[in-house]
N, C-alpha and C. Protein backbone atom coordinates (compact mmCIF):
# COMPACT_ATOMS: atom_id res chain seq x y z
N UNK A 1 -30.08 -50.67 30.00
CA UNK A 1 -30.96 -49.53 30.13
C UNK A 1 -31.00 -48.80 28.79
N UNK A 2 -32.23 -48.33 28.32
CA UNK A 2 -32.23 -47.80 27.07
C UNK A 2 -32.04 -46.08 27.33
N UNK A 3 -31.31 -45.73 26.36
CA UNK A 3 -31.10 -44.57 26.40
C UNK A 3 -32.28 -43.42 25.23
N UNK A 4 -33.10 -42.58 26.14
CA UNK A 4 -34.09 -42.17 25.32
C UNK A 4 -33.36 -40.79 25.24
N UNK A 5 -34.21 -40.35 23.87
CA UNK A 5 -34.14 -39.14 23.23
C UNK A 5 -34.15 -37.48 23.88
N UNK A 6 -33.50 -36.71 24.62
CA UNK A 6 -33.93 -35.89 25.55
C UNK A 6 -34.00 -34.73 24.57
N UNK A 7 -35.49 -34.29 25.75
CA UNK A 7 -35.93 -33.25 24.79
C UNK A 7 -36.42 -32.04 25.90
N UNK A 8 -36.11 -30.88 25.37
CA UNK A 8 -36.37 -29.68 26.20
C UNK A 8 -37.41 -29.00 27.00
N UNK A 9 -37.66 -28.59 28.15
CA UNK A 9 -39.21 -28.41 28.75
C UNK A 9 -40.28 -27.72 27.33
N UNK A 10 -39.31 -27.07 27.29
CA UNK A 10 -40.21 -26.12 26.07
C UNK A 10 -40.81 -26.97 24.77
N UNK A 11 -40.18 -27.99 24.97
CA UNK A 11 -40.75 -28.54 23.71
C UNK A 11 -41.70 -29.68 24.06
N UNK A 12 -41.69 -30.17 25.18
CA UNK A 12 -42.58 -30.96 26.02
C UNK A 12 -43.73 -30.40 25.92
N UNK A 13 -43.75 -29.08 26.37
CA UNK A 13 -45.00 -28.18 27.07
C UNK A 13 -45.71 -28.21 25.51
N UNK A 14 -45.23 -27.70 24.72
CA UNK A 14 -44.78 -27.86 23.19
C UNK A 14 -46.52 -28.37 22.93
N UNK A 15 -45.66 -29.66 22.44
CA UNK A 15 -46.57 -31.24 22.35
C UNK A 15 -47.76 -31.54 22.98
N UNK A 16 -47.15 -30.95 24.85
CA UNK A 16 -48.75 -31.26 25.24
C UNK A 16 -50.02 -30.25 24.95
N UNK A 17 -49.96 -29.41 24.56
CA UNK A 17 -50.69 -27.90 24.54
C UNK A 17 -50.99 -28.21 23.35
N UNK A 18 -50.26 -29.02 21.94
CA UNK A 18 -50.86 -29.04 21.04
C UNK A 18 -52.17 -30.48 21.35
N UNK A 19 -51.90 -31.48 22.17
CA UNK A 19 -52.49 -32.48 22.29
C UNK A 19 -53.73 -32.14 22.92
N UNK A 20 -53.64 -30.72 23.58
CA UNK A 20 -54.87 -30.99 24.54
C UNK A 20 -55.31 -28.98 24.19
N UNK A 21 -56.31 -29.02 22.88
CA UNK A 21 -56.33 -27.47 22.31
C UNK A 21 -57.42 -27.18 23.74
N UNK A 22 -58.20 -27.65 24.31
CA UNK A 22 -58.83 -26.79 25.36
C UNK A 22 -57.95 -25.65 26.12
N UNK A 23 -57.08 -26.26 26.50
CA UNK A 23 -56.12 -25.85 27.49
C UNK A 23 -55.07 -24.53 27.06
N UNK A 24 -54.32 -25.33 25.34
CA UNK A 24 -54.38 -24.13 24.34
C UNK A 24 -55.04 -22.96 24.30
N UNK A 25 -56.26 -23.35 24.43
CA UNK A 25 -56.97 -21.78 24.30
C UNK A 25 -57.67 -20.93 25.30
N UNK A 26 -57.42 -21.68 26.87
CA UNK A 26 -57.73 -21.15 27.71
C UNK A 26 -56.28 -20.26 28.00
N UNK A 27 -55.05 -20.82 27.64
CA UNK A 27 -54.41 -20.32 27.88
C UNK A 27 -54.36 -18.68 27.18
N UNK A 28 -54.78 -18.74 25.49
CA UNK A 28 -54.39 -18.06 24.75
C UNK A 28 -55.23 -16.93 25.38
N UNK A 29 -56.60 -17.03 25.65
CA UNK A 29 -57.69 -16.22 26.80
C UNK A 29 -56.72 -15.53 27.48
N UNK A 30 -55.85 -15.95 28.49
CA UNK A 30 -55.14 -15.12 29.46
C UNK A 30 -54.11 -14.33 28.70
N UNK A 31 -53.70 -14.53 27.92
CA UNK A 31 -53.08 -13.99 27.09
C UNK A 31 -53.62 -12.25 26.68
N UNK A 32 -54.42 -12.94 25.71
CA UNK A 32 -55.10 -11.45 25.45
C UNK A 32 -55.99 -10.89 26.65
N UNK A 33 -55.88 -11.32 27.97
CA UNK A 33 -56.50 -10.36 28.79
C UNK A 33 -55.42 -9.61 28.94
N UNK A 34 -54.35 -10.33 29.63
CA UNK A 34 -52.99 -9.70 29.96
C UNK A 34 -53.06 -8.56 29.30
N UNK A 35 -52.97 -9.02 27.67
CA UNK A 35 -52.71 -7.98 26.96
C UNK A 35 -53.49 -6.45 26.56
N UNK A 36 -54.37 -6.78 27.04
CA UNK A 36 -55.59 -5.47 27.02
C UNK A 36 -55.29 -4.13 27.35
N UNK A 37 -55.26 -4.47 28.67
CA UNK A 37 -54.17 -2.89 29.02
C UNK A 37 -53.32 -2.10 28.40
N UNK A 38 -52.24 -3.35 28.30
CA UNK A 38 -50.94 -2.45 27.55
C UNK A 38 -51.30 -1.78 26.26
N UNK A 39 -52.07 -3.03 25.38
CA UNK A 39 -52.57 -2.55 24.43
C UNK A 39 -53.40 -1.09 23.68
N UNK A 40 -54.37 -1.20 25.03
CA UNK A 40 -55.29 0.00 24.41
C UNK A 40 -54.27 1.48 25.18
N UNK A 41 -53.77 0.90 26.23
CA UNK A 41 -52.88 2.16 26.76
C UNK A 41 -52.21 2.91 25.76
N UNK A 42 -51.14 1.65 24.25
CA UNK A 42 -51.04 2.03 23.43
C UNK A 42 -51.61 2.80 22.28
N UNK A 43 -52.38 2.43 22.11
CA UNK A 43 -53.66 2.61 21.16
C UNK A 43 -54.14 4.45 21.48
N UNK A 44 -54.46 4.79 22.77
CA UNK A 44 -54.97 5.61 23.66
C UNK A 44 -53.60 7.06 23.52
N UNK A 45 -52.18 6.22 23.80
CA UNK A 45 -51.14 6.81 23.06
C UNK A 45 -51.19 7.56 21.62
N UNK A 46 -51.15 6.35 21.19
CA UNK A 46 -50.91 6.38 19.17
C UNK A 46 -51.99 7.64 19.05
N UNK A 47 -53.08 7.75 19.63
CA UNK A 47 -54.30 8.34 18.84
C UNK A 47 -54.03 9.80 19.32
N UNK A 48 -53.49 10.38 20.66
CA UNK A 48 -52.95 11.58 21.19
C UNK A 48 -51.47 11.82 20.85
N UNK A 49 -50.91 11.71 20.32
CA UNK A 49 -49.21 11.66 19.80
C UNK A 49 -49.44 12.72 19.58
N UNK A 50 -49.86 14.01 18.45
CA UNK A 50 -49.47 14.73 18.08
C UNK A 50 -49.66 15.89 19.53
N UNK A 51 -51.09 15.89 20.09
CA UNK A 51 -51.61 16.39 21.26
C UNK A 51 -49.95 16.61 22.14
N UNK A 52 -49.58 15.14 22.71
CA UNK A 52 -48.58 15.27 23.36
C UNK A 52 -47.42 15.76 23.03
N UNK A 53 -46.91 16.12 21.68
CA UNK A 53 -45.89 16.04 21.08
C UNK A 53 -45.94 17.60 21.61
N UNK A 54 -46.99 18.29 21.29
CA UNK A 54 -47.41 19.72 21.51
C UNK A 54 -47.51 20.21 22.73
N UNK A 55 -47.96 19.34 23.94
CA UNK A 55 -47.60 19.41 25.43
C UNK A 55 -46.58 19.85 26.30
N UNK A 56 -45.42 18.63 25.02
CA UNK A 56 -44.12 18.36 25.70
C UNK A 56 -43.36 19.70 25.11
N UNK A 57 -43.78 19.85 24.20
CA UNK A 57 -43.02 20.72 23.41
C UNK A 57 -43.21 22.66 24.35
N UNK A 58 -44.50 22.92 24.51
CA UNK A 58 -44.97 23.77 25.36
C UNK A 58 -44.14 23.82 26.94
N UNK A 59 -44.33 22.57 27.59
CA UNK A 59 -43.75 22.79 29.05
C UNK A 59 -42.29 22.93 28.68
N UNK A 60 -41.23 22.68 27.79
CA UNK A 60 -40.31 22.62 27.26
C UNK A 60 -39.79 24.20 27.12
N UNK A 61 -40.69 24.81 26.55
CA UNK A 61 -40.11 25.91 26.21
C UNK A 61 -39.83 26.18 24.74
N UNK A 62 -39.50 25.25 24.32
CA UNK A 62 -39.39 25.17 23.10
C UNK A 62 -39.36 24.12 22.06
N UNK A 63 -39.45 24.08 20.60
CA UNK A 63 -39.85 22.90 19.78
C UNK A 63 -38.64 21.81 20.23
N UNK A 64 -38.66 20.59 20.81
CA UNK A 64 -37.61 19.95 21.27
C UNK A 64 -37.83 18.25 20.88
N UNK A 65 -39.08 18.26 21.43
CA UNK A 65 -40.14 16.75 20.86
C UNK A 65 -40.31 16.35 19.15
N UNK A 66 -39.67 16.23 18.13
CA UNK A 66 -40.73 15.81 17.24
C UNK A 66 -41.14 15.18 16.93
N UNK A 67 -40.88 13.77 17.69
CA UNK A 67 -41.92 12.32 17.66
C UNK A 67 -41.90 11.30 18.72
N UNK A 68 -42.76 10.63 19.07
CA UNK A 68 -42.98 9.68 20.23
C UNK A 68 -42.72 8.33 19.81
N UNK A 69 -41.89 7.54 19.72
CA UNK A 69 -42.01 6.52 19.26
C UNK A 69 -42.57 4.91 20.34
N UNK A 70 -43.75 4.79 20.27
CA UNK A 70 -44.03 3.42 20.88
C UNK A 70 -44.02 1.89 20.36
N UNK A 71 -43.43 1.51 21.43
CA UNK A 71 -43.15 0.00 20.81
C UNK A 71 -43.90 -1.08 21.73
């Protein structure tokens, strides 16, 4: 019996996704839908930061906030 080379799912999936780019890029599609949301949620963030910084800082009572950091 020959003993073959074993190789990891991940690198299987790997190989076939490069063999077959349709599929590649339908995938990559779901991808950036996924990502839409979080994204502009961010975005929607980043662009009100100081707004909120001034919010938080107000219901607070006092200067306590001085930056939001999103990741």
């Amino acid at each position: 019996m020959l003993k073959r080379e074993s190789k990891s799912i991940g690198d299987i999936l790997s190989e076939y996704f490069e063999e077959n780019p349709f599929l590649k890029t339908k995938i990559a599609e779901q991808r950036a839908v996924r990502a839409w949301s979080e994204l502009v949620l961010r975005a929607e963030l980043q662009m009100n930061k100081d707004s909120l910084i001034e919010k938080l800082n107000e219901a607070a009572g006092m200067p306590i906030v001085y930056d939001i950091v999103l990741r």
